[in-house]
Protein backbone atom coordinates (compact mmCIF):
# COMPACT_ATOMS: atom_id res chain seq x y z
CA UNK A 1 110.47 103.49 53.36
CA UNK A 2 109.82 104.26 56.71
CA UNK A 3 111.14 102.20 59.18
CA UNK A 4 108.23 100.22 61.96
CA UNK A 5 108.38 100.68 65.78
CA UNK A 6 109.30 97.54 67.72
CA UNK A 7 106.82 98.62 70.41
CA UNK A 8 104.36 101.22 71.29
CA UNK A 9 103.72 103.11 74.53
CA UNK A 10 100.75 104.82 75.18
CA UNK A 11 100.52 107.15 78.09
CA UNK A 12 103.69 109.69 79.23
CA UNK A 13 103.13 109.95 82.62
CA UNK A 14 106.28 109.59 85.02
CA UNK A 15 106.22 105.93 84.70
CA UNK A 16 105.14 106.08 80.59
CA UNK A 17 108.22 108.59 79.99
CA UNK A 18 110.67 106.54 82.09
CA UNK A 19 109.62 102.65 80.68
CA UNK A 20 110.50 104.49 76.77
CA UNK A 21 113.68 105.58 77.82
CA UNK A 22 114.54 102.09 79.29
CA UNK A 23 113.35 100.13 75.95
CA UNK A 24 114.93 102.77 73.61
CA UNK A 25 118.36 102.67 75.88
CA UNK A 26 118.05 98.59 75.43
CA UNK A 27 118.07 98.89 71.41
CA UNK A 28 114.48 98.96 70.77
CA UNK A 29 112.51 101.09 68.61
CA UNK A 30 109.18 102.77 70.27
CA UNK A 31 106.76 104.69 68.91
CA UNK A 32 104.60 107.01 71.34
CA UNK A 33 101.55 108.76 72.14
CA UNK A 34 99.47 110.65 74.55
CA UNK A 35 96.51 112.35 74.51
CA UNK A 36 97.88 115.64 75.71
CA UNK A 37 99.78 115.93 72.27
CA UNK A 38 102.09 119.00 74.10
CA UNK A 39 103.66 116.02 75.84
CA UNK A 40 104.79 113.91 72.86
CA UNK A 41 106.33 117.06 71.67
CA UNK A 42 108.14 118.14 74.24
CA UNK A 43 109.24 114.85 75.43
CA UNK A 44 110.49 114.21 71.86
CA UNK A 45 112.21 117.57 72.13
CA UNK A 46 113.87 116.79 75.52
CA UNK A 47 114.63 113.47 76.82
CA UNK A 48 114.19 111.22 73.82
CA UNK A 49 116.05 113.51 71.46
CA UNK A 50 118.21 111.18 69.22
CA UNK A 51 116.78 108.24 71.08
CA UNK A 52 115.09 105.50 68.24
CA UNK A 53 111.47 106.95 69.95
CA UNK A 54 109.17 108.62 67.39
CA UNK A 55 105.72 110.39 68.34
CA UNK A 56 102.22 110.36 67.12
CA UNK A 57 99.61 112.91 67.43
CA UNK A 58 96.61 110.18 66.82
CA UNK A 59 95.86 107.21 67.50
CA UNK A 60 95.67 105.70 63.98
CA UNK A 61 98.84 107.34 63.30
CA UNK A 62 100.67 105.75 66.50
CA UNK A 63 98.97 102.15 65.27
CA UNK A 64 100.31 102.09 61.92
CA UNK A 65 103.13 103.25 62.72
CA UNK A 66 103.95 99.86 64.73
CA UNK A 67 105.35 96.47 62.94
CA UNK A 68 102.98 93.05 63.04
CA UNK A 69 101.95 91.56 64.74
CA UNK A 70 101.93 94.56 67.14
CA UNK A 71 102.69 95.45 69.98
CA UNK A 72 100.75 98.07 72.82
CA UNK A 73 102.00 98.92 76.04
CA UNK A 74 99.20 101.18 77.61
CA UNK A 75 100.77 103.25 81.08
CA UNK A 76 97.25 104.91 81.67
CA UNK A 77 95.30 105.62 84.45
CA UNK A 78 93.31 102.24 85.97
CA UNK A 79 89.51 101.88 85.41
CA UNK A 80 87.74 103.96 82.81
CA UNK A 81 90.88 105.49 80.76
CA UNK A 82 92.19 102.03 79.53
CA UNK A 83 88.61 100.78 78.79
CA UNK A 84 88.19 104.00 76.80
CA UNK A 85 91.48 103.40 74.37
CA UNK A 86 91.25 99.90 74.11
CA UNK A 87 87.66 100.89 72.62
CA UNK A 88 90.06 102.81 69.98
CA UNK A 89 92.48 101.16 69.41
CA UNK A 90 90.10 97.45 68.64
CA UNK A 91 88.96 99.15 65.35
CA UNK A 92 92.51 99.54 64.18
CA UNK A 93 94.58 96.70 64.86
CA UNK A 94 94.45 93.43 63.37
CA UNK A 95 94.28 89.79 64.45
CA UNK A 96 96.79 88.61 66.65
CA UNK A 97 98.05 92.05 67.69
CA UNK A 98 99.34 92.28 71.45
CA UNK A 99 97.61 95.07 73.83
CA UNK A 100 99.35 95.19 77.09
CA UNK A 101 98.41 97.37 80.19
CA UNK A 102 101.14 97.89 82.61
CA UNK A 103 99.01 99.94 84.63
CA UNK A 104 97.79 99.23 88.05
CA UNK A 105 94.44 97.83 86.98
CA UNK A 106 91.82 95.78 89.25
CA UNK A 107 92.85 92.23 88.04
CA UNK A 108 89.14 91.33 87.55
CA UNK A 109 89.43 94.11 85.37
CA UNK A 110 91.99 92.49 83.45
CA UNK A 111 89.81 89.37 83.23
CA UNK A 112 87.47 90.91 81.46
CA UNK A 113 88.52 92.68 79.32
CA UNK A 114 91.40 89.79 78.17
CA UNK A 115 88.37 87.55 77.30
CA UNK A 116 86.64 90.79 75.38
CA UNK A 117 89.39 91.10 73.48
CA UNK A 118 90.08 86.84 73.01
CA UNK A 119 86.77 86.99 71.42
CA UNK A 120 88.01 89.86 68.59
CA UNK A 121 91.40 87.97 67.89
CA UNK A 122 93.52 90.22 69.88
CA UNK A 123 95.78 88.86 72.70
CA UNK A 124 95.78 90.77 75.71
CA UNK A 125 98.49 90.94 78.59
CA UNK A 126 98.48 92.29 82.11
CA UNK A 127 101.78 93.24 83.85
CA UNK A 128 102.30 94.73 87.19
CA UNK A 129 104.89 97.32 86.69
CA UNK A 130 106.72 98.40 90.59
CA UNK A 131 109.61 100.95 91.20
CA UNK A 132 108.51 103.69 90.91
CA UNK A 133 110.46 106.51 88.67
CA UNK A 134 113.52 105.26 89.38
CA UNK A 135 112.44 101.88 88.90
CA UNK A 136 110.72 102.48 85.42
CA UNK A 137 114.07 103.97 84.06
CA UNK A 138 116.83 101.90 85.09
CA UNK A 139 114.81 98.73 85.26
CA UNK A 140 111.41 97.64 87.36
CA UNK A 141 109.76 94.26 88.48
CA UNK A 142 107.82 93.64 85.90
CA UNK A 143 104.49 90.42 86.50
CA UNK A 144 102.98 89.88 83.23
CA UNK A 145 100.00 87.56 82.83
CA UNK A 146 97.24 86.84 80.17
CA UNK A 147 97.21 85.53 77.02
CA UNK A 148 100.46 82.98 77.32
CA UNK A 149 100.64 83.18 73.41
CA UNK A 150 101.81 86.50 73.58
CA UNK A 151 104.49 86.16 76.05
CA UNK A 152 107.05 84.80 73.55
CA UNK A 153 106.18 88.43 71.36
CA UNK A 154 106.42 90.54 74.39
CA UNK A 155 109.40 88.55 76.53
CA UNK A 156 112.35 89.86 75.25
CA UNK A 157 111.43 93.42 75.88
CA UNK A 158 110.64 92.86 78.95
CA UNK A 159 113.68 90.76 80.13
CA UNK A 160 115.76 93.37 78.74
CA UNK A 161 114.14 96.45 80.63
CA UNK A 162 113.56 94.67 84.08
CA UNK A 163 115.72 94.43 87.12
CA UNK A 164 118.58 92.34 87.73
CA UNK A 165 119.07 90.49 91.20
CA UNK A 166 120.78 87.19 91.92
CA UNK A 167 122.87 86.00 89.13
CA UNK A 168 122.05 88.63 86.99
CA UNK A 169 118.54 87.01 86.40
CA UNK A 170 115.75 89.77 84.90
CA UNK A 171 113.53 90.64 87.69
CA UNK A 172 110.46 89.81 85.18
CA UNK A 173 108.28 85.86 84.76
CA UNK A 174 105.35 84.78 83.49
CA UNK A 175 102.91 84.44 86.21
CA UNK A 176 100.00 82.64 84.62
CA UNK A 177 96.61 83.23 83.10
CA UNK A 178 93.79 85.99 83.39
CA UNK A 179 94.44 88.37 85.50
CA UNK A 180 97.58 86.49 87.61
CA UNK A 181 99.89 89.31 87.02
CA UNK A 182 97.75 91.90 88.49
CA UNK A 183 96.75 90.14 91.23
CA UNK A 184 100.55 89.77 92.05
CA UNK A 185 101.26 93.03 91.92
CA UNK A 186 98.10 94.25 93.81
CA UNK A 187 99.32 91.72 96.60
CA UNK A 188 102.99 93.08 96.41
CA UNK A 189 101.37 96.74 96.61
CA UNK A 190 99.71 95.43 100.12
CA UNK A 191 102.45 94.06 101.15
CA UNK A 192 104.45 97.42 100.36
CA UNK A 193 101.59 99.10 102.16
CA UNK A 194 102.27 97.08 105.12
CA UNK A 195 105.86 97.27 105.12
CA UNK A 196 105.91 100.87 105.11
CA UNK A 197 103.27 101.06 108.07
CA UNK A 198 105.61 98.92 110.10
CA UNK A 199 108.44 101.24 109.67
CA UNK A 200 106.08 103.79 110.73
CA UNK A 201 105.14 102.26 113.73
CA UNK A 202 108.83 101.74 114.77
CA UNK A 203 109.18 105.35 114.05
CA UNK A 204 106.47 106.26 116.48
CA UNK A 205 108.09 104.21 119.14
CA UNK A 206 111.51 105.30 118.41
CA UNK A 207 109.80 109.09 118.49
CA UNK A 208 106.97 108.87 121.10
CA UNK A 209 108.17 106.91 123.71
CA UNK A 210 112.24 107.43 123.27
CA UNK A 211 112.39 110.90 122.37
CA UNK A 212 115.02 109.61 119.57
CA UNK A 213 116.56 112.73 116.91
CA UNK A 214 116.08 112.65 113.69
CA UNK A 215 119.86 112.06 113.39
CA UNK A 216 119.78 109.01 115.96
CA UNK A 217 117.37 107.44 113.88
CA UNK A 218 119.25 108.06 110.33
CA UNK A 219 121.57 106.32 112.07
CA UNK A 220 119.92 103.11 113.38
CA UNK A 221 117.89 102.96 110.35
CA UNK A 222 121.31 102.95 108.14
CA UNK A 223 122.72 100.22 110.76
CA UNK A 224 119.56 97.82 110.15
CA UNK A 225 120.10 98.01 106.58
CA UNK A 226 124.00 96.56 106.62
CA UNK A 227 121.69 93.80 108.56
CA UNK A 228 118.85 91.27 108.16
CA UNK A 229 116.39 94.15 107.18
CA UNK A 230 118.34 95.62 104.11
CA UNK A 231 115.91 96.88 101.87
CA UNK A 232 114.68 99.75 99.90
CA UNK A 233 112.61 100.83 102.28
CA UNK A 234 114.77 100.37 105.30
CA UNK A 235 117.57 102.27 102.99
CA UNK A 236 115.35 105.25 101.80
CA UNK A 237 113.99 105.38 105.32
CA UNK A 238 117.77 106.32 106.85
CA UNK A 239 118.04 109.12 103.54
CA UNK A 240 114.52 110.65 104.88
CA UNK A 241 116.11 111.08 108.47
CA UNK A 242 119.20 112.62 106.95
CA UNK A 243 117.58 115.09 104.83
CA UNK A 244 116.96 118.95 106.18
CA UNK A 245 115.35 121.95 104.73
CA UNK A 246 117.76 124.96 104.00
CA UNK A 247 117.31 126.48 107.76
CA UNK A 248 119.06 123.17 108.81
CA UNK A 249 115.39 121.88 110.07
CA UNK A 250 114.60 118.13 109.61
CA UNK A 251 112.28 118.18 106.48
CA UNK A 252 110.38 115.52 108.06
CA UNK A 253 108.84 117.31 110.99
CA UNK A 254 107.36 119.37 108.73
CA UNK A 255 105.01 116.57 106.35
CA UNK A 256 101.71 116.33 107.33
CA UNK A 257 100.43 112.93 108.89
CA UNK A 258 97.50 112.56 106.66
CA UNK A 259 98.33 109.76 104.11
CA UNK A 260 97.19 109.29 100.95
CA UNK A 261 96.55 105.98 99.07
CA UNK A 262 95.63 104.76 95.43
CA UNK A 263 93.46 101.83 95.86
CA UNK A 264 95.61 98.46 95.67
CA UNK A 265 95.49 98.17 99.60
CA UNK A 266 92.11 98.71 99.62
CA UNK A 267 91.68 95.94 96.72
CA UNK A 268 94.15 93.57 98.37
CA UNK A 269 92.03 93.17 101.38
CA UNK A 270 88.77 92.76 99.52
CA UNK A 271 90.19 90.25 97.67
CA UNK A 272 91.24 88.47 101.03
CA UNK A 273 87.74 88.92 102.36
CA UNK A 274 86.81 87.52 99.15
CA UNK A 275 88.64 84.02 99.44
CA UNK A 276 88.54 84.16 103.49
CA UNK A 277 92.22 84.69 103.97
CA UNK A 278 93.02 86.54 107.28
CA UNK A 279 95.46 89.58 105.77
CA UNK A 280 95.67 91.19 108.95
CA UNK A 281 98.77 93.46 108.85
CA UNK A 282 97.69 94.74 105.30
CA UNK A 283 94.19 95.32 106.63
CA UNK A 284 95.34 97.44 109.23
CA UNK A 285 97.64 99.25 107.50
CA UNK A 286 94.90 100.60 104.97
CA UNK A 287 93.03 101.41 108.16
CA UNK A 288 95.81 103.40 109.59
CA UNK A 289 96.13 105.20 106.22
CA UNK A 290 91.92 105.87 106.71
CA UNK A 291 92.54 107.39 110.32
CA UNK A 292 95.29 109.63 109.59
CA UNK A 293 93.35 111.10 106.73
CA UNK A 294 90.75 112.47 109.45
CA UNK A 295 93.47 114.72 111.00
CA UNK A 296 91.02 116.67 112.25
CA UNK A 297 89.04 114.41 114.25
CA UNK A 298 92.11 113.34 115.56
CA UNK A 299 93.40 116.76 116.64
CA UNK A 300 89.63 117.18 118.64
CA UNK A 301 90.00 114.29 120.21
CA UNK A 302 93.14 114.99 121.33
CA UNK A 303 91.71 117.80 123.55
CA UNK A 304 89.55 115.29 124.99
CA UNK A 305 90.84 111.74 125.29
CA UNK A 306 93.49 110.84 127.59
CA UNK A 307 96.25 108.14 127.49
CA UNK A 308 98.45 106.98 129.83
CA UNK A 309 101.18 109.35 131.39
CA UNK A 310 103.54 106.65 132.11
CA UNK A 311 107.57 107.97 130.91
CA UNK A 312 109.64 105.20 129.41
CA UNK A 313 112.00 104.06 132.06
CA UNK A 314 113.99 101.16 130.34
CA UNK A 315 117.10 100.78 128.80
CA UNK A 316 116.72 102.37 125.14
CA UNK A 317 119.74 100.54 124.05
CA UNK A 318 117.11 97.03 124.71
CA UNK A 319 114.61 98.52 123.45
CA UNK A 320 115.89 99.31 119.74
CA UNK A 321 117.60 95.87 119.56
CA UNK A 322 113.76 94.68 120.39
CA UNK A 323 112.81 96.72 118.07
CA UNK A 324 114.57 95.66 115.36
CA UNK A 325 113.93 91.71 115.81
CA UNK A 326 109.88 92.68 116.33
CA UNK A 327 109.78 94.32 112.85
CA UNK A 328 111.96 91.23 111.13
CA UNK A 329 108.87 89.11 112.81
CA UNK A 330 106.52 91.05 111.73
CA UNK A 331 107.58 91.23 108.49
CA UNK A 332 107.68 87.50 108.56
CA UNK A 333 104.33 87.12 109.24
CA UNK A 334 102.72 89.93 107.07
CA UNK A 335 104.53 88.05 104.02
CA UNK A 336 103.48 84.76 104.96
CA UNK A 337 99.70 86.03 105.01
CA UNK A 338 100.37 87.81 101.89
CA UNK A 339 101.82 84.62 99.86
CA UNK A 340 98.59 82.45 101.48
CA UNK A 341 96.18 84.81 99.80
CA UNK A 342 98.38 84.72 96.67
CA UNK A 343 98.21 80.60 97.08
CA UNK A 344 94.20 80.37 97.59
CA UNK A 345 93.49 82.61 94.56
CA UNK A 346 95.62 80.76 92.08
CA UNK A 347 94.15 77.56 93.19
CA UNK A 348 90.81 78.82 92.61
CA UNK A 349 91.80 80.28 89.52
CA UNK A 350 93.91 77.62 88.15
CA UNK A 351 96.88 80.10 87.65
CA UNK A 352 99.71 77.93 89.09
CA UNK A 353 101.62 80.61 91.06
CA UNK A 354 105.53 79.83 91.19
CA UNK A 355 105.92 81.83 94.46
CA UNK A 356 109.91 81.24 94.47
CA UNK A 357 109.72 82.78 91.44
CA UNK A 358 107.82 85.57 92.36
CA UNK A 359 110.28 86.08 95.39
CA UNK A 360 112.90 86.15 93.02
CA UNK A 361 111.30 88.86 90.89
CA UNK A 362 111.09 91.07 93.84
CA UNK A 363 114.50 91.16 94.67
CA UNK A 364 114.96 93.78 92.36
CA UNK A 365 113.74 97.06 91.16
CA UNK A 366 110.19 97.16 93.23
CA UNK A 367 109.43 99.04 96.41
CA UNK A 368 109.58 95.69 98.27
CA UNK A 369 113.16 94.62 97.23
CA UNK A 370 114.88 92.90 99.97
CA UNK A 371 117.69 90.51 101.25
CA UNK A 372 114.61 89.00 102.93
CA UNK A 373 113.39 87.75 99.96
CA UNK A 374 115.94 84.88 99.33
CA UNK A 375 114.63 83.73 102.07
CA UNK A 376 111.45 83.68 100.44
CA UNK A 377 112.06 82.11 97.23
CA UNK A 378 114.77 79.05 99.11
CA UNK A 379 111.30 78.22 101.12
CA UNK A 380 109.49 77.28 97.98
CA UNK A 381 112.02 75.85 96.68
CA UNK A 382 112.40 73.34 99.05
CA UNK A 383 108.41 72.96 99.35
CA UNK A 384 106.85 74.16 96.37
CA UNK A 385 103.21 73.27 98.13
CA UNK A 386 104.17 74.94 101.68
CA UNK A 387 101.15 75.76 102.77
CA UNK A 388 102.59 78.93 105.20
CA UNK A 389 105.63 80.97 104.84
CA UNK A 390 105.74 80.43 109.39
CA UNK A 391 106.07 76.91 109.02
CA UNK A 392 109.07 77.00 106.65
CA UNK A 393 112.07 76.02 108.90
CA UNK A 394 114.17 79.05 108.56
CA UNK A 395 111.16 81.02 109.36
CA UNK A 396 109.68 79.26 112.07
CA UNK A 397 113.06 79.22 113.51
CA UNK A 398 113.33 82.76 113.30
CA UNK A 399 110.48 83.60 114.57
CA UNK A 400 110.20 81.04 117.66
CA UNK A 401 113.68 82.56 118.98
CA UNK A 402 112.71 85.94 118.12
CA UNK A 403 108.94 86.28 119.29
CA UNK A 404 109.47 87.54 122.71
CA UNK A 405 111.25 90.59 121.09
CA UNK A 406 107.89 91.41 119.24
CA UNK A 407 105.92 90.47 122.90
CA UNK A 408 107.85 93.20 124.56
CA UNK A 409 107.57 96.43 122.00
CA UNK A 410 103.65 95.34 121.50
CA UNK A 411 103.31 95.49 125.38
CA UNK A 412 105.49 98.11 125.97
CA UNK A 413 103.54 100.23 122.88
CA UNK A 414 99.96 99.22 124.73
CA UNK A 415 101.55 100.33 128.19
CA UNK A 416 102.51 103.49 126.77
CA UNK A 417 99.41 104.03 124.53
CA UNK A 418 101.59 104.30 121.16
CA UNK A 419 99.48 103.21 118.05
CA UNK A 420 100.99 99.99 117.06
CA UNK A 421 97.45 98.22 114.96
CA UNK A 422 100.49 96.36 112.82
CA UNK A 423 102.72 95.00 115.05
CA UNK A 424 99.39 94.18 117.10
CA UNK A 425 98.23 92.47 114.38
CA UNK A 426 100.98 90.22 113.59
CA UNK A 427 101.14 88.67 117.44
CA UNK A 428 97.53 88.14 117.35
CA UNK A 429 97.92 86.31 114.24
CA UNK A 430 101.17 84.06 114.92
CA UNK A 431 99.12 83.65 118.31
CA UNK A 432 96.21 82.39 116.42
CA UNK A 433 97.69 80.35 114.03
CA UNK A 434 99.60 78.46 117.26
CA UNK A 435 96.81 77.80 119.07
CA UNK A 436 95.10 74.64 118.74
CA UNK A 437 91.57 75.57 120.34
CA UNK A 438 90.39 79.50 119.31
CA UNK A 439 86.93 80.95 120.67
CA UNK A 440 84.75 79.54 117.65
CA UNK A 441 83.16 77.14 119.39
CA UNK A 442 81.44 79.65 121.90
CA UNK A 443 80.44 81.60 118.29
CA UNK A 444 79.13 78.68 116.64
CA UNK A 445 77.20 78.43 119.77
CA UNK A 446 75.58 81.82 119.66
CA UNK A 447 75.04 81.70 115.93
CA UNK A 448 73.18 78.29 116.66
CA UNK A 449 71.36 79.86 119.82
CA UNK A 450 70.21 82.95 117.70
CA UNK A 451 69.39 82.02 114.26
CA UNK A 452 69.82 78.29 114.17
CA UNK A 453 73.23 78.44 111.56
CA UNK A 454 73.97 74.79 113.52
CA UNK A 455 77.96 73.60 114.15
CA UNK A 456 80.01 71.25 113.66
CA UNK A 457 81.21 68.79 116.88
CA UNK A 458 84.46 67.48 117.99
CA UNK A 459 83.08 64.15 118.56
CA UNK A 460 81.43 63.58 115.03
CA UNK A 461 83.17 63.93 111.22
CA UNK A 462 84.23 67.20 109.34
CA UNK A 463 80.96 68.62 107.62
CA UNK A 464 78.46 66.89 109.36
CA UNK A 465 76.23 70.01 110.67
CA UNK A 466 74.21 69.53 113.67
CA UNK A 467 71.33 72.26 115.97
CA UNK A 468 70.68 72.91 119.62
CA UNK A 469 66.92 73.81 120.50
CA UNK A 470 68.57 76.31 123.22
CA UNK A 471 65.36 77.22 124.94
CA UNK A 472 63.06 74.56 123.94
CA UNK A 473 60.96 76.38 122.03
CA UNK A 474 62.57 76.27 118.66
CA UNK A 475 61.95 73.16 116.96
CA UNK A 476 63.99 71.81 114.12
CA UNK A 477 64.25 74.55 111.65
CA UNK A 478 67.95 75.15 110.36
CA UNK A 479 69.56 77.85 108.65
CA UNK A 480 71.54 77.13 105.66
CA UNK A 481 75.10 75.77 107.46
CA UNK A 482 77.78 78.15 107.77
CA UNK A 483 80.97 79.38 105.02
CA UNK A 484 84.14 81.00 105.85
């Protein structure tokens, strides 16, 4: 009798491949199966060779092939390409089977289509899976979110194959219902993307206006991460530095500055336009992916618009300690706006985010891992219902001491006419979220003057909406009042 698969994966792309190797090298059983039938072959023939994998040329076959109830891990390509073998595999499984996508789908998306598949008898799960190759293989941070019935079926798989940080504790939790899990990992995505533009930045400075080696900066960059910036990308940042082609040249001088991006920045910020949330740093960080895609508009206008010619006359030494504590604040605050749109979306979704447990499960195996995050996950702790990451004592602390650090490269970056929209953007905000009177109150007024939207007034209640006749000729006539 032919013994049933524990699990199936469908889909052997890099992360596909890597994920089977991970289960089958934890004791479980997989069965496989991709479209391109070449690549069950040969990955049977290669890596998984005497592994407990086994490979299916058909869908049907890779089904039945799986024990009850079953289980589906789908590694395909977001959007069209899951709906597509979902629509094969609902004909062949039975109720109570478990179909999970661990690909980077929209998490509306994964709304959807869990409540299309509620409505068959099918349970349906959507995990964030981030690391990367490396991450896939030797164990990711994994989100998973959906149908909570499944999660006891699909839990000890996951534990097993995810990350360890901490106490040993499995980089992997439940994050809640509908589409929670994606929506975690398409805010930890933003957050990656604005992490990584932040290092950029610093790179430009350290490069532009310092005139710094490649080999000067492998060797800050490996300092900072024996310090409060250890991380992944801090650490593979220093390797990049280090690494030369075979004519001794610095590899990295010769990579294009035209960046490419798959679409979870792009959705993080429409969510945060969506529930009002000012994600500044991750906004601009898409947009600085956008304008170095148009390389060559930017190398016209280089023939045509000028800067300032002003040479860096400071003390470099300063500088790079400056440096340093602007991108720890910055990081601070890109975080903190990250975790607030992660708070108003599970509120309106009734998800009940545990964000110190989402810290935790980022400590380990994703792009984003960090000594940072402890940080993270002791400030919910303490206040499960903190409102902002900045106003968390160790934070605010931090940041308060540190702020004139992140002053002084923004200004110095202006002065020098170095592209800094990041850094920019996280004074603006900590400046914004500080003040107690912004500029509103002169917009309300033109909104009012205009097109009669009316305001609200200091010396009345909270939602009581009131209009100006501006030039005495408008009468009483409102527009409806106005929403964030």
């Amino acid at each position: 009798m032919t013994t049933l698969a524990q699990i199936g994966v469908a889909g052997l792309a890099v992360m596909g491949e890597n994920l089977v190797l991970n289960m089958a090298g934890k004791g479980f059983s997989v069965a496989v199966y991709n479209r391109t039938t070449a690549k069950v072959d040969a990955f049977l023939a290669g890596r998984a060779g005497g592994l407990p994998i086994t490979g299916h040329h058909s869908v049907s076959d890779f089904v039945q092939a799986l024990e009850r109830p079953r289980r589906i891990l789908m590694m395909l390509k977001a959007g069209e390409v899951v709906d597509g073998f979902i629509a094969q595999l609902v004909p062949l499984l039975e109720e109570g089977d478990i179909v999970i996508d661990g690909g980077n789908s929209h998490y509306l998306d994964t709304v959807r289509r869990g409540e299309e598949l509620h409505r068959q008898g099918l349970r349906f799960i959507g995990t964030g899976v981030s690391g990367g190759e490396e991450g896939a293989l030797r164990g990711p941070s994994i989100m998973p979110g959906g149908d909570v019935s499944a999660w006891p079926m699909v839990e000890p798989v996951f534990t097993a194959i995810a990350a360890r940080a901490g106490n040993d504790e499995p980089c992997c939790a439940w994050m809640g219902g509908g589409g929670a899990g994606h929506f975690v990992k398409m805010v930890h995505n933003g957050i990656e993307y604005a992490d990584m533009q932040l290092i950029g930045e610093t790179y430009q400075i350290m490069r532009q206006l310092l005139g710094l080696s490649a080999g000067r900066m492998h060797t800050i960059f490996r300092d900072w991460n024996s310090g409060d910036l250890s991380s992944y990308l801090i650490e593979i940042t220093a390797d990049i530095f280090d690494h030369r082609e075979p004519d001794g040249s610095v590899l990295l001088e010769r990579i294009l500055d035209a960046a490419g991006q798959k679409g979870t920045g792009k959705w993080t910020v429409a969510a945060a336009l969506e529930h009002g949330i000012p994600l500044s740093l991750i906004s601009e960080s898409v947009f600085a992916r956008c304008i170095s895609a148009q390389l060559e508009q930017r190398q016209h206008a280089s023939q045509i618009l000028r800067g300032p010619d002003l040479p860096f006359s400071g003390d470099q030494n300063h500088l790079i300690r400056d440096l340093e504590q602007a991108l720890y604040c910055a990081k601070i605050i890109s975080y903190a706006q990250g975790f607030v749109l992660l708070r108003e979306a599970s509120e309106q979704y009734g998800w009940h985010l545990d964000y110190a447990s989402i810290a935790r499960i980022w400590r380990g195996g994703c792009i984003i891992r960090s000594i940072f995050l402890d940080h993270i996950a002791d400030a919910y702790e303490r206040l499960p219902e903190l409102e902002n990451l900045l106003l968390a004592a160790y934070f605010s602390n931090r940041i308060n001491k540190a702020q004139t650090k992140l002053r002084n490269v923004v200004g110095l970056a202006a002065m020098h006419g170095v592209p800094v929209p990041c850094f920019a953007a996280a004074l603006s905000y900590f400046d914004s979220l500080r003040s107690v009177r912004l500029p509103a109150n002169l917009l309300q007024a033109q909104r009012d003057y205009f097109g009669a939207h009316t305001y609200e007034r200091t010396d009345r209640p909270r939602g009581e909406f009131h209009h100006t006749d501006w030039t005495g000729q408008g009468g009483a006539t409102t527009s409806t009042p106005y929403s964030r």
